[in-house]
Protein backbone atom coordinates (compact mmCIF):
# COMPACT_ATOMS: atom_id res chain seq x y z
CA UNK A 1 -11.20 -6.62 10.15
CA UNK A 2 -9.61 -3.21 10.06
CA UNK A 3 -12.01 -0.64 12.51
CA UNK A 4 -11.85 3.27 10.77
CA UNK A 5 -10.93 4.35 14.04
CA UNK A 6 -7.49 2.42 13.41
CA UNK A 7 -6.45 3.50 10.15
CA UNK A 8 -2.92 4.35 11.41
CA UNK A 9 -1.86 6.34 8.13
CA UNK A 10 -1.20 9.85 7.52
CA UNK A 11 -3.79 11.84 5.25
CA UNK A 12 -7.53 12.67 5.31
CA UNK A 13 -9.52 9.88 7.60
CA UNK A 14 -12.71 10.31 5.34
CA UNK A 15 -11.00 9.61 2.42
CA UNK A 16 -9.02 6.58 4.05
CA UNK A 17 -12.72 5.36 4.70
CA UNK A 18 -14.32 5.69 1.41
CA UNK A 19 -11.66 3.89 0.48
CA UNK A 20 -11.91 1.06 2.26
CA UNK A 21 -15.63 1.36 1.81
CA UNK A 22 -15.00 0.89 -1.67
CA UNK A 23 -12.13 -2.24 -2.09
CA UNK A 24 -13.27 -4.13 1.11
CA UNK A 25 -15.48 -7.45 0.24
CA UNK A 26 -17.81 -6.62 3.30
CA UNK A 27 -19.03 -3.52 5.29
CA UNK A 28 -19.51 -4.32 8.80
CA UNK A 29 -21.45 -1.19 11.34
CA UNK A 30 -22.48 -0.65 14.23
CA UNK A 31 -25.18 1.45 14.43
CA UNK A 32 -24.57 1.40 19.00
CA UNK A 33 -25.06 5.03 19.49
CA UNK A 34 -26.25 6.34 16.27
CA UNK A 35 -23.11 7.67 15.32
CA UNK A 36 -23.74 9.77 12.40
CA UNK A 37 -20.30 9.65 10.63
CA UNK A 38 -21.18 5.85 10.72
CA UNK A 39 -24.26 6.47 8.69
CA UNK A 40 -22.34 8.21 6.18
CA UNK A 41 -20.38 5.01 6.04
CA UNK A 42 -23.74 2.79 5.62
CA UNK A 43 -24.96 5.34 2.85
CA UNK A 44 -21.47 5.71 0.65
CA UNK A 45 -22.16 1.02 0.90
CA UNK A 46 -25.56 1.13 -0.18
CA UNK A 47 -24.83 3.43 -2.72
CA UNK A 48 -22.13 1.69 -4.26
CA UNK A 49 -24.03 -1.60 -3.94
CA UNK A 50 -21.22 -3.01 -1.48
CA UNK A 51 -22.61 -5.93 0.74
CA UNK A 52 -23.37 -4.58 4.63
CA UNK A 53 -23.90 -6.70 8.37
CA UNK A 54 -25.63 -3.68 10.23
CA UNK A 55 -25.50 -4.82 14.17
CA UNK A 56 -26.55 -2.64 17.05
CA UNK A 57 -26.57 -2.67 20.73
CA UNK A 58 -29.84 -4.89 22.03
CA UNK A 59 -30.28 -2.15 24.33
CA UNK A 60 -31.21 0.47 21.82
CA UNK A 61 -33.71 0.90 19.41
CA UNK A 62 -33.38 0.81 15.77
CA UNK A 63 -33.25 4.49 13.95
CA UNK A 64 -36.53 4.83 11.85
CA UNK A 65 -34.33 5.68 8.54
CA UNK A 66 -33.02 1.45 8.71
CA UNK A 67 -35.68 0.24 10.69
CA UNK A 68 -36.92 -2.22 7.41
CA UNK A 69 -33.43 -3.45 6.97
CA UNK A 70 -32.36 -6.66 9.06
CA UNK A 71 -29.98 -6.09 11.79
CA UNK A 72 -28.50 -7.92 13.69
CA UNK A 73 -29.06 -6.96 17.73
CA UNK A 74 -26.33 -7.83 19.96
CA UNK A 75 -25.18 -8.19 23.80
CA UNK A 76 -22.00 -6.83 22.80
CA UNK A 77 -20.49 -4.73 19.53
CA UNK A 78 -17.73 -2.91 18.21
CA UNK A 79 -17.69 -0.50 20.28
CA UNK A 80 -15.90 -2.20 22.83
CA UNK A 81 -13.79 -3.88 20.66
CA UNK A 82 -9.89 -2.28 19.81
C-alpha cells in the first residue's frame, strides 16, 4: 500500500498521485475528515473507472455527495496509520 502522503520523490505531489491513481489495481480512501484533496482523488478513480474501497471513521457521518455509495465504517483508518 503506498499512502500519497509518502511519495518520497522529488516533483509535483498531484501529479505523483494521478499517477498512481491511474497504474494502481485498487484505490483505497479515507474519507475521516472530509479531506477535500482526497475527494479529488475519489473523483480522478471514478472517472477513470478504477476500482475504489471508500472507508471512513464510524464516528462521522457520511458526506451527502457519496452517501449512496457503500462504505465501509471503521473503528480505526488511515489516518493513523504511517
Amino acid at each position: 500500500m503506498i499512502r500519497a502522503d509518502q511519495i518520497n520523490a522529488s516533483g509535483i505531489i498531484t501529479n505523483q498521485i494521478i499517477s498512481h491513481i491511474l497504474e494502481d489495481s485498487l484505490i483505497i480512501v479515507d474519507l475521516t475528515d472530509y479531506n477535500p484533496n482526497v475527494f479529488y482523488e475519489l473523483a480522478i478513480s471514478h472517472a477513470y473507472d478504477k476500482p475504489v474501497i471508500m472507508i471512513i471513521s464510524k464516528t462521522q457521518k457520511l458526506p451527502f455527495d457519496v452517501s449512496r455509495t457503500r462504505v465501509v465504517e471503521l473503528e480505526d483508518t488511515l489516518k493513523g496509520t504511517k
